[in-house]
Protein backbone atom coordinates (compact mmCIF):
# COMPACT_ATOMS: atom_id res chain seq x y z
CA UNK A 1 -5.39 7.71 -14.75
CA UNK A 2 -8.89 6.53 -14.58
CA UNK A 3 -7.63 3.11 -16.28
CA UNK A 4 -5.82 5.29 -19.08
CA UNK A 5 -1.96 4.67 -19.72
CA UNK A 6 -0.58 7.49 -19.49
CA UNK A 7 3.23 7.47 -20.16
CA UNK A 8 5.88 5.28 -20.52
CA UNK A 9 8.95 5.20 -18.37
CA UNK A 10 12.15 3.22 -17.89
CA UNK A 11 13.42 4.60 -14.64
CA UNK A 12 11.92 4.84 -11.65
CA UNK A 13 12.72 5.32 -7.43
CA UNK A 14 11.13 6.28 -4.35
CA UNK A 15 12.08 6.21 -1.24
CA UNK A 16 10.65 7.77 2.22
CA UNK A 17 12.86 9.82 4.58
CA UNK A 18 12.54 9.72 7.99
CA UNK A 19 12.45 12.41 10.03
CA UNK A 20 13.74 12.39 13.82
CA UNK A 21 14.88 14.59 16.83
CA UNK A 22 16.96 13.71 19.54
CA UNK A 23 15.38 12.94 22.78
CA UNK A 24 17.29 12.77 25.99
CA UNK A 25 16.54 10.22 28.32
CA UNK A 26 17.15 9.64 32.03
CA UNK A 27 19.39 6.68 33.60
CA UNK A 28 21.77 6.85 29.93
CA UNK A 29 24.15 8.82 28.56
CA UNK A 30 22.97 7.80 25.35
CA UNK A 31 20.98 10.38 22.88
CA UNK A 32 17.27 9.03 22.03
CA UNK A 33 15.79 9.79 18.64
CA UNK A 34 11.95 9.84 18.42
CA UNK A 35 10.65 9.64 15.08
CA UNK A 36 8.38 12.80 14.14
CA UNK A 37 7.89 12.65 10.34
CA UNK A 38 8.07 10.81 7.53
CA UNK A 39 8.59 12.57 3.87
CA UNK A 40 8.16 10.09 0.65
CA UNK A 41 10.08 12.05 -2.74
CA UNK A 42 10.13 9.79 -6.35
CA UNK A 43 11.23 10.41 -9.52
CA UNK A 44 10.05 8.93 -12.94
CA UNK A 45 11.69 8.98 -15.97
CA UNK A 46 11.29 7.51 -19.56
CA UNK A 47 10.29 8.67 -23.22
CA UNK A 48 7.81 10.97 -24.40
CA UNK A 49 4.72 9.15 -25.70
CA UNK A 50 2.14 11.80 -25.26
CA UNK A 51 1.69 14.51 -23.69
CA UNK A 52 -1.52 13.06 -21.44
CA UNK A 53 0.45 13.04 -18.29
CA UNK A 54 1.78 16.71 -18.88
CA UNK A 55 -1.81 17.95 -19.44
CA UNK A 56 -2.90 16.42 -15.92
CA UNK A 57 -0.35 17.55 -14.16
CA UNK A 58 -0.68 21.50 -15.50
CA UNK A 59 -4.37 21.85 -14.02
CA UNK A 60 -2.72 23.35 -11.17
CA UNK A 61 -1.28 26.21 -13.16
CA UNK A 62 -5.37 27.48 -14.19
CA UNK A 63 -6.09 30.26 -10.99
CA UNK A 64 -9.13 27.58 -9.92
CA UNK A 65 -6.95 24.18 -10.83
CA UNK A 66 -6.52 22.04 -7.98
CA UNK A 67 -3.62 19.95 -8.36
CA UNK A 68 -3.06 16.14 -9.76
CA UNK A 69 -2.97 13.73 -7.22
CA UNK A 70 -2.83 10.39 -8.04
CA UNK A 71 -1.60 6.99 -7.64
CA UNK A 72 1.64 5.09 -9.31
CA UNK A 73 2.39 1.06 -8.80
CA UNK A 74 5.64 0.44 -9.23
CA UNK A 75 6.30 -3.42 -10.34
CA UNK A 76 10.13 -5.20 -10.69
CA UNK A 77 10.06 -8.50 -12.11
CA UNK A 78 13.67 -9.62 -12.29
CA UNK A 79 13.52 -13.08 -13.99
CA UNK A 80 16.85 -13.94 -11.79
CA UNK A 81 15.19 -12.86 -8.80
CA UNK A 82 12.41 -14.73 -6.57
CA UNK A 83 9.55 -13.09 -7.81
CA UNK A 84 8.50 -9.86 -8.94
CA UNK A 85 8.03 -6.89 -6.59
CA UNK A 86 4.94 -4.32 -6.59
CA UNK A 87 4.37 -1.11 -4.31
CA UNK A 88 1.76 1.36 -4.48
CA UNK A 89 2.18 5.26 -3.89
CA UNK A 90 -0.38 7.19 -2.73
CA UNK A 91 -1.04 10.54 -2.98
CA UNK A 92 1.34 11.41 -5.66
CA UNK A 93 1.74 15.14 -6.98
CA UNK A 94 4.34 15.97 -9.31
CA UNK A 95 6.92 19.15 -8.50
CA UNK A 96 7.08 20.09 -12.29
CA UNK A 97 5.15 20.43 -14.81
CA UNK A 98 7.52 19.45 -17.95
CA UNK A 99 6.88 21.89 -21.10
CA UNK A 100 8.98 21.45 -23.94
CA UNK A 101 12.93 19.19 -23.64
CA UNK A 102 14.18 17.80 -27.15
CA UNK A 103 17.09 18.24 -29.25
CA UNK A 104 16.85 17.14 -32.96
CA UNK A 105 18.08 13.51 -33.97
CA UNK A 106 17.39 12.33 -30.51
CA UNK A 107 14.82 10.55 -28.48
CA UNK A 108 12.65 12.91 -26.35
CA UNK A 109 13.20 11.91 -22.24
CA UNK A 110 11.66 13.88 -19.59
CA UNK A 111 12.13 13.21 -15.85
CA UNK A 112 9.02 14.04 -13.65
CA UNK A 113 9.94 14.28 -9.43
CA UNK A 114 7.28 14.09 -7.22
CA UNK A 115 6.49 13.30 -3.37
CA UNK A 116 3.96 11.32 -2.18
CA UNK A 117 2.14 10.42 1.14
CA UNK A 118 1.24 6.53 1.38
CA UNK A 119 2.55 3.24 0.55
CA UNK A 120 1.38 0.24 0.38
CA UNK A 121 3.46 -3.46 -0.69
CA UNK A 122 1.44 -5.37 -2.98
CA UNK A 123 3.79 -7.64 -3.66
CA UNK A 124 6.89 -8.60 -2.02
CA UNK A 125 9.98 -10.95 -2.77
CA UNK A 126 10.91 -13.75 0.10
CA UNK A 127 13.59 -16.53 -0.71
CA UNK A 128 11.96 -19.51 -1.66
């Protein structure tokens, strides 16, 4: 945020659904499908380092917070692969706002889904 690290995770996906509705058309017996939305959900996941992110993402619980919206780049660099592999997401807002998830003797995960509106490929992976 702002140039600040603010977590560390080990797991990440997004993916955008695509919403349609059938169409007919004339001259085919065929259904059409017209595309009419497009819905982008993530999740994150990794150890707790701080609780930075956490704090962000609660301003929307105050009665005037407006919620955290924000950006994530996602990078894979696969050393076996042709390259490494960046996408932005924009408009990011998380669905939960993680409180308190530990059990004693073992290292503290958390798992943060959000959606998002935007994408952008910053880098992309072509055989060479």
């Amino acid at each position: 945020m702002d140039g600040k690290w603010l977590t560390n995770f080990n797991h990440a996906e997004a993916s955008v659904e695509v919403g349609k509705e059938e169409i007919r058309r004339s001259g085919t017996r065929w259904t059409g499908h017209k595309v009419t939305s497009l819905t982008g959900t993530g999740t994150i996941s990794g150890y707790k380092v701080t609780t930075d992110l956490v704090e962000a993402i609660s301003q929307v619980a105050k009665d005037r917070g407006k919620p955290f919206v924000t950006e994530l780049v996602l990078k894979l660099d696969d050393p076996d692969s042709y390259g490494a592999y960046r996408v932005r997401l924009k408009g990011v807002q998380f669905d939960t706002i993680p409180l308190m998830n530990f059990q004693a003797g073992s290292i503290v995960e958390e798992e943060l889904p959000f959606t998002f509106s935007g994408f952008e490929f910053l880098d992309v992976i072509h055989e060479q």
